[in-house]
Protein backbone atom coordinates (compact mmCIF):
# COMPACT_ATOMS: atom_id res chain seq x y z
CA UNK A 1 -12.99 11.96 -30.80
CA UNK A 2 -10.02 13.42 -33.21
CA UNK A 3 -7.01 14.47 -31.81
CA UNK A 4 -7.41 18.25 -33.01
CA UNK A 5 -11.20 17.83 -31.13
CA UNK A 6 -9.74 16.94 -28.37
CA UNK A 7 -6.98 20.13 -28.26
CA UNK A 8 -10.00 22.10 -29.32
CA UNK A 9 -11.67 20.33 -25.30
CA UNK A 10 -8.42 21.62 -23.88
CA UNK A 11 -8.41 25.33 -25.68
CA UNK A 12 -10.48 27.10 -22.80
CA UNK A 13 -8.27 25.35 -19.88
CA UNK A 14 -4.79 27.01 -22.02
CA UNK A 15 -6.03 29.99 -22.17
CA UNK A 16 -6.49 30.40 -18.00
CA UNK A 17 -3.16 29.37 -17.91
CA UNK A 18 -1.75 31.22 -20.61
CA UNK A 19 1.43 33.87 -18.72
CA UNK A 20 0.02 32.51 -15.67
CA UNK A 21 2.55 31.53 -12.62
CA UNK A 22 2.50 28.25 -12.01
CA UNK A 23 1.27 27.91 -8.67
CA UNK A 24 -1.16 27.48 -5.33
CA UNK A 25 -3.19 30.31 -7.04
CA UNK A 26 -3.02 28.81 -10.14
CA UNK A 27 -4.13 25.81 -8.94
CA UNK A 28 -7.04 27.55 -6.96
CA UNK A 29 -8.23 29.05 -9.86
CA UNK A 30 -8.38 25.95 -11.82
CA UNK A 31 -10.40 24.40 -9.45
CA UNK A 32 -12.77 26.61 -9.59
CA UNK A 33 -12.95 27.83 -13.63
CA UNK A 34 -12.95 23.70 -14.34
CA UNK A 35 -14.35 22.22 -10.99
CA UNK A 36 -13.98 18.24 -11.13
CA UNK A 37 -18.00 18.10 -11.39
CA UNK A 38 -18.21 20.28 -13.85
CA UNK A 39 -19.36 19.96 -17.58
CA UNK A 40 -15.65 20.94 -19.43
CA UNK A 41 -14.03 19.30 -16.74
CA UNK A 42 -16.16 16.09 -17.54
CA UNK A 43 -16.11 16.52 -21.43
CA UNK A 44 -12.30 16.05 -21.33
CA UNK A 45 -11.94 13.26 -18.83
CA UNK A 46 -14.88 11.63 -21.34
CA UNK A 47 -13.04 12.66 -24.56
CA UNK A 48 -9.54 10.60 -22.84
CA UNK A 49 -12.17 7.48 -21.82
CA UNK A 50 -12.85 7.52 -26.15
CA UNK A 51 -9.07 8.50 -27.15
CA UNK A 52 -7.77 5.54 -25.13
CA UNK A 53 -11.03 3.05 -27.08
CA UNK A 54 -9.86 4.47 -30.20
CA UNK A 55 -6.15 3.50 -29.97
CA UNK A 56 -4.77 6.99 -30.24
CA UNK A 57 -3.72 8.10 -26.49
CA UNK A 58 -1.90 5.76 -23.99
CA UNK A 59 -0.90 3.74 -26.80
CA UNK A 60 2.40 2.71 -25.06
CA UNK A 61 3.31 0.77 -22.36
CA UNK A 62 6.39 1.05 -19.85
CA UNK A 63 6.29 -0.43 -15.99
CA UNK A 64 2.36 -0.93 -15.92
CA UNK A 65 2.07 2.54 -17.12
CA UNK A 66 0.06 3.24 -20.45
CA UNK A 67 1.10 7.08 -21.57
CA UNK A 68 1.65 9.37 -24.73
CA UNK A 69 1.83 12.41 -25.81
CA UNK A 70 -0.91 13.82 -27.61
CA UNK A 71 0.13 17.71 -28.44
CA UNK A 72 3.35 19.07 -28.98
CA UNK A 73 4.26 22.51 -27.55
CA UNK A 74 4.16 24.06 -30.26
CA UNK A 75 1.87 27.30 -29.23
CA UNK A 76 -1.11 26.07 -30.09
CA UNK A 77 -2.21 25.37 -26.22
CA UNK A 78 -0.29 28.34 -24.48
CA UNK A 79 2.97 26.63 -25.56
CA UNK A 80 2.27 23.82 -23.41
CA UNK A 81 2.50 19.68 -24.74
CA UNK A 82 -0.25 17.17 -23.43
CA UNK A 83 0.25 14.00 -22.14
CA UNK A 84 -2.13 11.51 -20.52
CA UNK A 85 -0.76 8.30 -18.04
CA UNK A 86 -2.77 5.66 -17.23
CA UNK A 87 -1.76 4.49 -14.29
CA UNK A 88 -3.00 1.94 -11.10
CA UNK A 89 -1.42 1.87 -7.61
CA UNK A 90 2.17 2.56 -9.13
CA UNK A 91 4.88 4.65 -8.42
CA UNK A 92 6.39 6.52 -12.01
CA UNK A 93 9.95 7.29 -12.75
CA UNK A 94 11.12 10.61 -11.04
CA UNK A 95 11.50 13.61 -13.17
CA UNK A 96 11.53 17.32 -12.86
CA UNK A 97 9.39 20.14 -14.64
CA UNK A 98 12.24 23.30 -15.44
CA UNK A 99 8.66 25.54 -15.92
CA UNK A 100 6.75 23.36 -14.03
CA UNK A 101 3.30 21.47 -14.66
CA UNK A 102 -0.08 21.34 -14.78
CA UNK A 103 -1.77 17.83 -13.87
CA UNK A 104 -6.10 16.78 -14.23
CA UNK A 105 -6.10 14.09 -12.04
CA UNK A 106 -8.92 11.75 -12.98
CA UNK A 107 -9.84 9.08 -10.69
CA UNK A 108 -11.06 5.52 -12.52
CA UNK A 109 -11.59 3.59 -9.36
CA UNK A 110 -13.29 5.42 -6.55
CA UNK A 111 -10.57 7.02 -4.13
CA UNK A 112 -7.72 6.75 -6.21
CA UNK A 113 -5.28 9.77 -6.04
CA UNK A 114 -2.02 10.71 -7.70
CA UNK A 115 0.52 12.36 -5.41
CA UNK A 116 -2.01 12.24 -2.89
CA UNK A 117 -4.82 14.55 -4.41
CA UNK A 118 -7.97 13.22 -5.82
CA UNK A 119 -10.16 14.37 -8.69
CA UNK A 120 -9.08 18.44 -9.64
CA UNK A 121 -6.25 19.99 -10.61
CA UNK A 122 -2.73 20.16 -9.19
CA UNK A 123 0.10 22.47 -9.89
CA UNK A 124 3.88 21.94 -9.84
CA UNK A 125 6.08 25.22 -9.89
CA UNK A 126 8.89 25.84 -12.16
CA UNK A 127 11.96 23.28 -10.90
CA UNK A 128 9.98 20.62 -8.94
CA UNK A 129 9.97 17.54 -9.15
CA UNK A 130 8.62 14.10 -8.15
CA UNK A 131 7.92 10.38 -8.53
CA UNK A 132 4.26 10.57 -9.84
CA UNK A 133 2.68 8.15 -7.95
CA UNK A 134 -0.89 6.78 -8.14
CA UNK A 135 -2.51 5.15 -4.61
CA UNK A 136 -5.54 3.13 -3.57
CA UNK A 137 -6.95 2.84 -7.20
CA UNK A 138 -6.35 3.28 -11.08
CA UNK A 139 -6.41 7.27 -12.60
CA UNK A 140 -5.81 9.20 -15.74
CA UNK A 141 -3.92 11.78 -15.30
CA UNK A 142 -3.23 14.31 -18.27
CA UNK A 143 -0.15 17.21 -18.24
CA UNK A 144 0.22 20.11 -19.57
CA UNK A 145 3.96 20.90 -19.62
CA UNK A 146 4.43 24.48 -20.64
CA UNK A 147 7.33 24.30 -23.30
CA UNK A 148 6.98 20.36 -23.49
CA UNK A 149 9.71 20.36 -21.11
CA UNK A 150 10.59 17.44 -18.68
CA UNK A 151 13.70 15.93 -17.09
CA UNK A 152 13.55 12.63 -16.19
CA UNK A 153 16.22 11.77 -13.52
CA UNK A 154 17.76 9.00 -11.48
CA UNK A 155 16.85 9.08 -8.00
């Protein structure tokens, strides 16, 4: 797994969201274009498992959290940058998304959920923001931040 295969995994999922609101429908629609069981859902959660073996993503450390980012917003992917945590029964450092994000949570150990949702897609609007937090397990989680932007704050 290169990293240009692995935007190329990603492509189809960009262009849903591409002048999309980021939102409960948005979300909805995810979850049902790329359903959690489903064979592009599962070739990108399998393309992370190799990306991760081959040294390339999560290839820092900060906190117990393994992250990186992988794409750049740089409109290749609907403007958006990709990042993928690693993280296990943790609680991450608060931030806010100014145009929002888009999160593929992937459960490692059975049950786990990130902000409370299990395997699927989650949506944060323009201007939220949160302590992305990972219970009762360990998960990938990849964003997509549309304009690679994030805040991170002190809460």
């Amino acid at each position: 797994m290169t990293p240009q295969e692995f935007q190329g995994l990603l492509a189809p999922v960009a262009e849903r969201i591409r002048g999309k609101t980021l939102d409960k429908s948005l979300q909805a629609e995810l979850n049902e274009a790329f359903p959690a069981d489903g064979p592009a859902f599962k070739a990108i959660e399998q393309a992370c498992h190799a990306a991760i073996a081959a040294g390339w993503m999560c290839n820092r450390e900060a906190g117990g959290i393994r992250f990186g980012r992988v794409v750049r917003a740089d409109g290749g992917l609907a403007d958006c940058s990709v990042d993928v945590v690693e993280m296990q029964s943790v609680k991450g450092p608060h931030h806010r998304h100014p145009n929002g994000e888009i999160d593929m949570i992937m459960p490692i150990s059975a049950g786990a959920k990130f902000d409370g949702h299990g395997r699927g897609w989650l949506v944060y609007g323009p201007d939220s923001a949160h302590h992305p937090t990972v219970t009762d397990g360990k998960a990938l989680v990849l964003y997509l931040l549309p304009g690679g932007a994030i805040e991170f704050t002190q809460t």
